[in-house]
PDB file of N, CA and C in Angstrom:
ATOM      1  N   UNK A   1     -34.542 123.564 -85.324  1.00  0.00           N
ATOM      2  CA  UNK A   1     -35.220 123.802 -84.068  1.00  0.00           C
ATOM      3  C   UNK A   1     -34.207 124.369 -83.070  1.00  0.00           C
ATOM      4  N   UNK A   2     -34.512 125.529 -82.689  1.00  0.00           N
ATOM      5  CA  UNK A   2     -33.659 126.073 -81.309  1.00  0.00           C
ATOM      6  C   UNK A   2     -33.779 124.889 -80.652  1.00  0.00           C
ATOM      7  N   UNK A   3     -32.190 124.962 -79.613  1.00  0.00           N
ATOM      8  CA  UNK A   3     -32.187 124.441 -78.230  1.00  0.00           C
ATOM      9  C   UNK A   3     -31.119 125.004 -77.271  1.00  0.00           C
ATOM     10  N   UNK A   4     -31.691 125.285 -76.245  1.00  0.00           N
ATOM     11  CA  UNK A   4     -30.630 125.495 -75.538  1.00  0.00           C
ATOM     12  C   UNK A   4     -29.341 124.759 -74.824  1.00  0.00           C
ATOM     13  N   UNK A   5     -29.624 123.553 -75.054  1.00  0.00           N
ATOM     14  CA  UNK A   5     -28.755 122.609 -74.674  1.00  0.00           C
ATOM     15  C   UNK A   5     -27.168 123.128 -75.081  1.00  0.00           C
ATOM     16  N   UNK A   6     -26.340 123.002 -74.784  1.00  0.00           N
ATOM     17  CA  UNK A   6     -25.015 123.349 -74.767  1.00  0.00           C
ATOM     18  C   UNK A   6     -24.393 122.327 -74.492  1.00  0.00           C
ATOM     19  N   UNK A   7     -24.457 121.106 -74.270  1.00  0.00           N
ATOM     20  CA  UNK A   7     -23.822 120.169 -74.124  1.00  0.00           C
ATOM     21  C   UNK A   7     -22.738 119.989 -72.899  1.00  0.00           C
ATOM     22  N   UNK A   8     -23.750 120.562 -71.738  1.00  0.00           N
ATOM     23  CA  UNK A   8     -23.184 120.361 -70.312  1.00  0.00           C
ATOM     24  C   UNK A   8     -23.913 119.678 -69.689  1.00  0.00           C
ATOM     25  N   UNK A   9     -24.574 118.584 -70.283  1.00  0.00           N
ATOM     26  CA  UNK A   9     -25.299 117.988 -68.998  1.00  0.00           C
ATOM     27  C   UNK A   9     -25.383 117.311 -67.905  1.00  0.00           C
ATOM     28  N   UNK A  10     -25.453 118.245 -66.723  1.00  0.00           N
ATOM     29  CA  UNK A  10     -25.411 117.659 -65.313  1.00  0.00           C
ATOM     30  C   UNK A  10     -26.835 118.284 -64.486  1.00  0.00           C
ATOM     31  N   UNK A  11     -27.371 117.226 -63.735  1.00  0.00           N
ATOM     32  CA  UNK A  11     -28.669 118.263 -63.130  1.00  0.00           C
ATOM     33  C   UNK A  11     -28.221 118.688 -61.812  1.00  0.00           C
ATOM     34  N   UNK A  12     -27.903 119.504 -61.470  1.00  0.00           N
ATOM     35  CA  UNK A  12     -27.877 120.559 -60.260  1.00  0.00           C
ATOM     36  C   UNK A  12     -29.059 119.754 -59.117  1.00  0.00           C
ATOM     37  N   UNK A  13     -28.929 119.111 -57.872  1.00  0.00           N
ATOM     38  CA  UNK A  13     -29.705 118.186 -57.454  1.00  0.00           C
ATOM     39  C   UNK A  13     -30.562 119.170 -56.336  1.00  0.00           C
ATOM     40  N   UNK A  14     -29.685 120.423 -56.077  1.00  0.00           N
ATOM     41  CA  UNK A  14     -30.488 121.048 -55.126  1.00  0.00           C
ATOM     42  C   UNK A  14     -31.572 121.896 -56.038  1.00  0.00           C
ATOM     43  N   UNK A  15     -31.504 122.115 -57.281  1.00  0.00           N
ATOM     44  CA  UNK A  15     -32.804 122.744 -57.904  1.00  0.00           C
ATOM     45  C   UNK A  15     -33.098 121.751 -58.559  1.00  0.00           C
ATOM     46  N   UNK A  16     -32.793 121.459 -59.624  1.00  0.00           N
ATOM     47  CA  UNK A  16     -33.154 120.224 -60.540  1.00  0.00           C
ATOM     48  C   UNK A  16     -33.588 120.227 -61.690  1.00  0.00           C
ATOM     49  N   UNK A  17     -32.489 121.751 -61.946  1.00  0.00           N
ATOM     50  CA  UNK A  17     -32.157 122.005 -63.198  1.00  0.00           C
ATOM     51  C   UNK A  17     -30.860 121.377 -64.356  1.00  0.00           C
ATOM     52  N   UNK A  18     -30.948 121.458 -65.133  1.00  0.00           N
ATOM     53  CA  UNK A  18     -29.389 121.054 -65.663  1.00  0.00           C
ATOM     54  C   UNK A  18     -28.455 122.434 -65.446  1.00  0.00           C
ATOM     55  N   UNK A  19     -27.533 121.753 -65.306  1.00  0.00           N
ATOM     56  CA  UNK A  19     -26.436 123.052 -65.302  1.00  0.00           C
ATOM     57  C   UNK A  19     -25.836 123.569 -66.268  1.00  0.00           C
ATOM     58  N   UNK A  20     -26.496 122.674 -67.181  1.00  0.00           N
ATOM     59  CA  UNK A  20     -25.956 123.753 -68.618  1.00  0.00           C
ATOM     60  C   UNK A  20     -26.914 124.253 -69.411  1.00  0.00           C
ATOM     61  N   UNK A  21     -28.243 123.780 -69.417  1.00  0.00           N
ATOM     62  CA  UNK A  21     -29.354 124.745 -69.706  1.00  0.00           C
ATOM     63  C   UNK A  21     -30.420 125.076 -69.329  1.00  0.00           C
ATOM     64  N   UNK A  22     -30.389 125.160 -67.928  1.00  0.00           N
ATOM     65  CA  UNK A  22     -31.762 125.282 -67.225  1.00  0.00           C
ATOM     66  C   UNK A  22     -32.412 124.263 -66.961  1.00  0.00           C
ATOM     67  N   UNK A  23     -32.673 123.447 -68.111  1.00  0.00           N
ATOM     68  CA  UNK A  23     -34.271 122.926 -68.011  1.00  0.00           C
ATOM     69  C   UNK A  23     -34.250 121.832 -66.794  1.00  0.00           C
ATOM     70  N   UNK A  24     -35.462 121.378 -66.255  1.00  0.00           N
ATOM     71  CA  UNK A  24     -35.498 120.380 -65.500  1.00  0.00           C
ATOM     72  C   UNK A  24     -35.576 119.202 -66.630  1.00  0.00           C
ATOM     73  N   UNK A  25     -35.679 117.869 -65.890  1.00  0.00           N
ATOM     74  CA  UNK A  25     -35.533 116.705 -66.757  1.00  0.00           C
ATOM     75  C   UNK A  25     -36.503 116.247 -67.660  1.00  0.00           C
ATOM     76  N   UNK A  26     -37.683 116.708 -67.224  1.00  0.00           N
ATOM     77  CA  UNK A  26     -38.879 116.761 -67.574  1.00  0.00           C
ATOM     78  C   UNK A  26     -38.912 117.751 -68.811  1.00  0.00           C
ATOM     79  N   UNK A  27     -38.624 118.802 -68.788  1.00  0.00           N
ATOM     80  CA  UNK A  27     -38.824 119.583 -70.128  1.00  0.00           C
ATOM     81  C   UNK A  27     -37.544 119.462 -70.779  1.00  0.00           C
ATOM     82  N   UNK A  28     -36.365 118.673 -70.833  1.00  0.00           N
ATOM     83  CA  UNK A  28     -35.592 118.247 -71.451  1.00  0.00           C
ATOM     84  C   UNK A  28     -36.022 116.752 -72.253  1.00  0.00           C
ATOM     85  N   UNK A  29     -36.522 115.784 -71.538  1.00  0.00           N
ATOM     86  CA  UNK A  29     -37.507 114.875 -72.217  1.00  0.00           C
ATOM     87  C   UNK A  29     -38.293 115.512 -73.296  1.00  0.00           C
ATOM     88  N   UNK A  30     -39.474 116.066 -73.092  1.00  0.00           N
ATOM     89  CA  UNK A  30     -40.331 116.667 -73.576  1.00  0.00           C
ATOM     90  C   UNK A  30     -40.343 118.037 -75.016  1.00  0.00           C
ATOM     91  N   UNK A  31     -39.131 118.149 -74.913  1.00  0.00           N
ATOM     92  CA  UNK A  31     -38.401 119.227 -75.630  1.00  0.00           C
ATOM     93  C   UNK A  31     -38.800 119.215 -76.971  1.00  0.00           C
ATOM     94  N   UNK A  32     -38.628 117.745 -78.020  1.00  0.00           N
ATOM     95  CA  UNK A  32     -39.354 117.761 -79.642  1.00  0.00           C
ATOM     96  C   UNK A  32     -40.782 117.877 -79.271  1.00  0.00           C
ATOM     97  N   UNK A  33     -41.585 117.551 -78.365  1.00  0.00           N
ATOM     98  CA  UNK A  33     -43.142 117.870 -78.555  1.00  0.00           C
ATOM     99  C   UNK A  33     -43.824 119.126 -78.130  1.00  0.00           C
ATOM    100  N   UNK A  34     -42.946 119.982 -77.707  1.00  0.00           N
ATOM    101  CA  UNK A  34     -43.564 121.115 -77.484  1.00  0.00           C
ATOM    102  C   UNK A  34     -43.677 121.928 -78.745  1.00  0.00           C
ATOM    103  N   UNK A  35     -44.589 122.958 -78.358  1.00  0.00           N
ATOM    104  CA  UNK A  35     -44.945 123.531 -79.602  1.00  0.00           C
ATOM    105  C   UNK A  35     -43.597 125.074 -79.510  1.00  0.00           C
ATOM    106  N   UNK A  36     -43.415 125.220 -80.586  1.00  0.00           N
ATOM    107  CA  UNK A  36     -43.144 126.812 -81.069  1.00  0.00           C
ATOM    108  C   UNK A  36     -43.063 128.013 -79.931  1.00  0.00           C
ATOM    109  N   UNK A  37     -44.182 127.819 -79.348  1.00  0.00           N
ATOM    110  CA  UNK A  37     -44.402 128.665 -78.483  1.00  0.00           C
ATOM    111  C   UNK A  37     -43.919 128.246 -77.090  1.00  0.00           C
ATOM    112  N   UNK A  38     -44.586 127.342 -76.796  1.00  0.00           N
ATOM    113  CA  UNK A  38     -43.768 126.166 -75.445  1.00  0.00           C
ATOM    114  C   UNK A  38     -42.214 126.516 -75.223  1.00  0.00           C
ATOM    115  N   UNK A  39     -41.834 126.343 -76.249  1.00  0.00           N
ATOM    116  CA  UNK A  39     -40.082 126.466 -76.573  1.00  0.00           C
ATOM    117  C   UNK A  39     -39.838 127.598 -75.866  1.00  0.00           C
ATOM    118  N   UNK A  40     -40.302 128.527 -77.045  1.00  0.00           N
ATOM    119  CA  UNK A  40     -39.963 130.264 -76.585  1.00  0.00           C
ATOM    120  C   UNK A  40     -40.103 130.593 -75.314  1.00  0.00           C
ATOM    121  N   UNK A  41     -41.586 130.463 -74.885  1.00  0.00           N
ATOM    122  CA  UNK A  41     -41.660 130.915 -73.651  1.00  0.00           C
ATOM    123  C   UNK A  41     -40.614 130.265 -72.496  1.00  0.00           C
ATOM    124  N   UNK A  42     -40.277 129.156 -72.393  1.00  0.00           N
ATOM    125  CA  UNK A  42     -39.209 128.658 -71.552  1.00  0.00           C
ATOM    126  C   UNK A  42     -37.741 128.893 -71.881  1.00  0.00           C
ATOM    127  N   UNK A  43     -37.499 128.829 -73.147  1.00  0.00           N
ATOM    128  CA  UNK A  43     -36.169 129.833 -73.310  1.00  0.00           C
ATOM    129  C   UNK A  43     -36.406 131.345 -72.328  1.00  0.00           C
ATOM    130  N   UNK A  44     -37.312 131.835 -72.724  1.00  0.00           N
ATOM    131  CA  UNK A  44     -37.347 133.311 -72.043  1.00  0.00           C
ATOM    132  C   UNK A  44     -37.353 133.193 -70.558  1.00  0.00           C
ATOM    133  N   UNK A  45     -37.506 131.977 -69.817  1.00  0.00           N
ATOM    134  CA  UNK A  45     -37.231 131.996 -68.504  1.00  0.00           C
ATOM    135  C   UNK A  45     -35.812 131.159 -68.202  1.00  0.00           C
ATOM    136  N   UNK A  46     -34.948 130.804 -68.988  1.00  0.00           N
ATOM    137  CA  UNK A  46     -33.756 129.821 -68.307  1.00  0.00           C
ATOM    138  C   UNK A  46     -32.799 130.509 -68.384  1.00  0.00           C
ATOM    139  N   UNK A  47     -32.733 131.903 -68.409  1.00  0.00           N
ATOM    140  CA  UNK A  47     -31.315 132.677 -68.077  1.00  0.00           C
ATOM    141  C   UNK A  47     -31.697 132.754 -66.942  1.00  0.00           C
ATOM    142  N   UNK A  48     -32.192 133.379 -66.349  1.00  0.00           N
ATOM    143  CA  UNK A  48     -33.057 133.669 -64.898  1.00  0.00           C
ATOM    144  C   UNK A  48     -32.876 132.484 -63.603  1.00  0.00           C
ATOM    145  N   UNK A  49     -33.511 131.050 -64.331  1.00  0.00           N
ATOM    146  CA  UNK A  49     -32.811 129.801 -63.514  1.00  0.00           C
ATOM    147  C   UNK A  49     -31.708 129.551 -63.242  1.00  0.00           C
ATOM    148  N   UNK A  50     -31.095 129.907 -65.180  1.00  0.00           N
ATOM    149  CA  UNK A  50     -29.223 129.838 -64.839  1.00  0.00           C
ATOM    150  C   UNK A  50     -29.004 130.574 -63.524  1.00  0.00           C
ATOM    151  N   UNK A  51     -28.773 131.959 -63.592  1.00  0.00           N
ATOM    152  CA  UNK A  51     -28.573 132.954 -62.852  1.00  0.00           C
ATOM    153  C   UNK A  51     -28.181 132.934 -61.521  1.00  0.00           C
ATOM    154  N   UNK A  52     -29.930 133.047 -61.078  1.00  0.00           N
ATOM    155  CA  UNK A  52     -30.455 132.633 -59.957  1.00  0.00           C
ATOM    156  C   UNK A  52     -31.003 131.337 -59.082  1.00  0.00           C
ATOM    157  N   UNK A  53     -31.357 130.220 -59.900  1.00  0.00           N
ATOM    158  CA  UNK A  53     -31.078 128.929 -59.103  1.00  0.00           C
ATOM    159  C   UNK A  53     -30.394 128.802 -58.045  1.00  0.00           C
ATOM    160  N   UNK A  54     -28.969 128.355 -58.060  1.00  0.00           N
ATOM    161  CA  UNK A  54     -28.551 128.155 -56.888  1.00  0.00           C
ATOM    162  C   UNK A  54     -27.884 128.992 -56.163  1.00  0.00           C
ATOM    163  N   UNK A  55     -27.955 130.876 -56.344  1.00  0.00           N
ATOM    164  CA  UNK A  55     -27.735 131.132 -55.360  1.00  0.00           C
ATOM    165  C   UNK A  55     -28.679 131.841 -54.505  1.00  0.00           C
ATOM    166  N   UNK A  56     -29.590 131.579 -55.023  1.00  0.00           N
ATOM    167  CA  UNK A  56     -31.045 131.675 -54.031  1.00  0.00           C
ATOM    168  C   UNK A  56     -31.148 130.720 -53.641  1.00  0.00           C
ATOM    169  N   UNK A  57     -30.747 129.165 -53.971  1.00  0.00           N
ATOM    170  CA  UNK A  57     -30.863 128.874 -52.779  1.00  0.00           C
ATOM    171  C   UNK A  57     -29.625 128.580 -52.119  1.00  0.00           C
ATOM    172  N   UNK A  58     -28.768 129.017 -52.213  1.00  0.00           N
ATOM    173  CA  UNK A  58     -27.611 129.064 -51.055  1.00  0.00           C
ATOM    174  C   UNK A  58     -28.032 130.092 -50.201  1.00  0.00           C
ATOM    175  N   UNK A  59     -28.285 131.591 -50.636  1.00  0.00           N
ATOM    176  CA  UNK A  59     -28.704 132.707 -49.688  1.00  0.00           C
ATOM    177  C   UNK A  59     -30.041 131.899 -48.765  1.00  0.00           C
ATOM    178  N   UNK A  60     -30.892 131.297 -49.387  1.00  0.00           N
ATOM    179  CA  UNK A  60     -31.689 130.686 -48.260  1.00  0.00           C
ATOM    180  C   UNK A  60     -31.288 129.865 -47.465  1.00  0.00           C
ATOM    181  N   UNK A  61     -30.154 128.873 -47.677  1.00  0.00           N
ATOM    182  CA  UNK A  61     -29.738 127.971 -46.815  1.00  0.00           C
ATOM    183  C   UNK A  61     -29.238 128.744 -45.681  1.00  0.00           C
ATOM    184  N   UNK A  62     -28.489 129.822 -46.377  1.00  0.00           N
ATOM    185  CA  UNK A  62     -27.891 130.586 -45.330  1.00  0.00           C
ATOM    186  C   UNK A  62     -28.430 131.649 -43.740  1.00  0.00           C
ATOM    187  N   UNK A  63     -29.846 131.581 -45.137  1.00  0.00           N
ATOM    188  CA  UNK A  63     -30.925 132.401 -44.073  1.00  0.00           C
ATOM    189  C   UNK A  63     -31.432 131.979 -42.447  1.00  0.00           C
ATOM    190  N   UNK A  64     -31.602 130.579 -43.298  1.00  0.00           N
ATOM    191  CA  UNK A  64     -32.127 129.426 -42.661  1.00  0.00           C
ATOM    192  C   UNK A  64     -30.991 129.319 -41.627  1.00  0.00           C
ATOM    193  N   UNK A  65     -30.143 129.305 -41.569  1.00  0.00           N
ATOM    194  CA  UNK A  65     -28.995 128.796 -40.403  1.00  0.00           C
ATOM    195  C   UNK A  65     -28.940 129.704 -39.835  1.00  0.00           C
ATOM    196  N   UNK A  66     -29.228 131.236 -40.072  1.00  0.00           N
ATOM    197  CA  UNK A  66     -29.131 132.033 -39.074  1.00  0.00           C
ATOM    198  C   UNK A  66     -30.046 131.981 -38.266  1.00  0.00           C
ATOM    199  N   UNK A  67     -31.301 131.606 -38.679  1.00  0.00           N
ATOM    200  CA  UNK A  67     -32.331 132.064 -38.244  1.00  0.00           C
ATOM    201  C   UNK A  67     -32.593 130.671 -37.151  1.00  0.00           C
ATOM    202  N   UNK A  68     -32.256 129.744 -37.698  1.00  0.00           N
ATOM    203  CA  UNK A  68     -31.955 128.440 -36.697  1.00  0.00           C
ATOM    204  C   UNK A  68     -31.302 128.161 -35.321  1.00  0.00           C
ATOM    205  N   UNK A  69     -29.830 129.544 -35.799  1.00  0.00           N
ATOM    206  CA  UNK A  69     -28.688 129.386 -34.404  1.00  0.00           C
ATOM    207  C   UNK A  69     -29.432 129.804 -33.431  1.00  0.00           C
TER     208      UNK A  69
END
């Protein structure tokens, strides 16, 4: 069975992803009961979380403070 797990697990608290493979905790639980397809399709989105997670939201934090001062 694919997994993306890499054996970094920490969850990133401002998204609430893991930081070593995307998933939230919930589809890391859940991970042997998904089907075939379940799998795939969420592999095909956790480079994207990697990626972009937290620095979208740092650029928003940042947004946010400007737009605050």
């Amino acid at each position: 069975m694919q997994t993306p797990c890499i054996n970094v697990c920490s969850m990133d608290p401002a998204t609430g992803f893991c930081m070593g493979c995307g998933r939230t905790i919930q589809e890391i639980g859940g991970w042997m009961s998904y089907s075939d397809a379940e799998r795939a399709r969420l592999m095909a989105v956790l480079p994207a979380r990697l990626f972009d997670g937290p620095a979208q939201n740092d650029s928003r934090q940042d947004t946010n403070a400007r737009h605050s001062a």
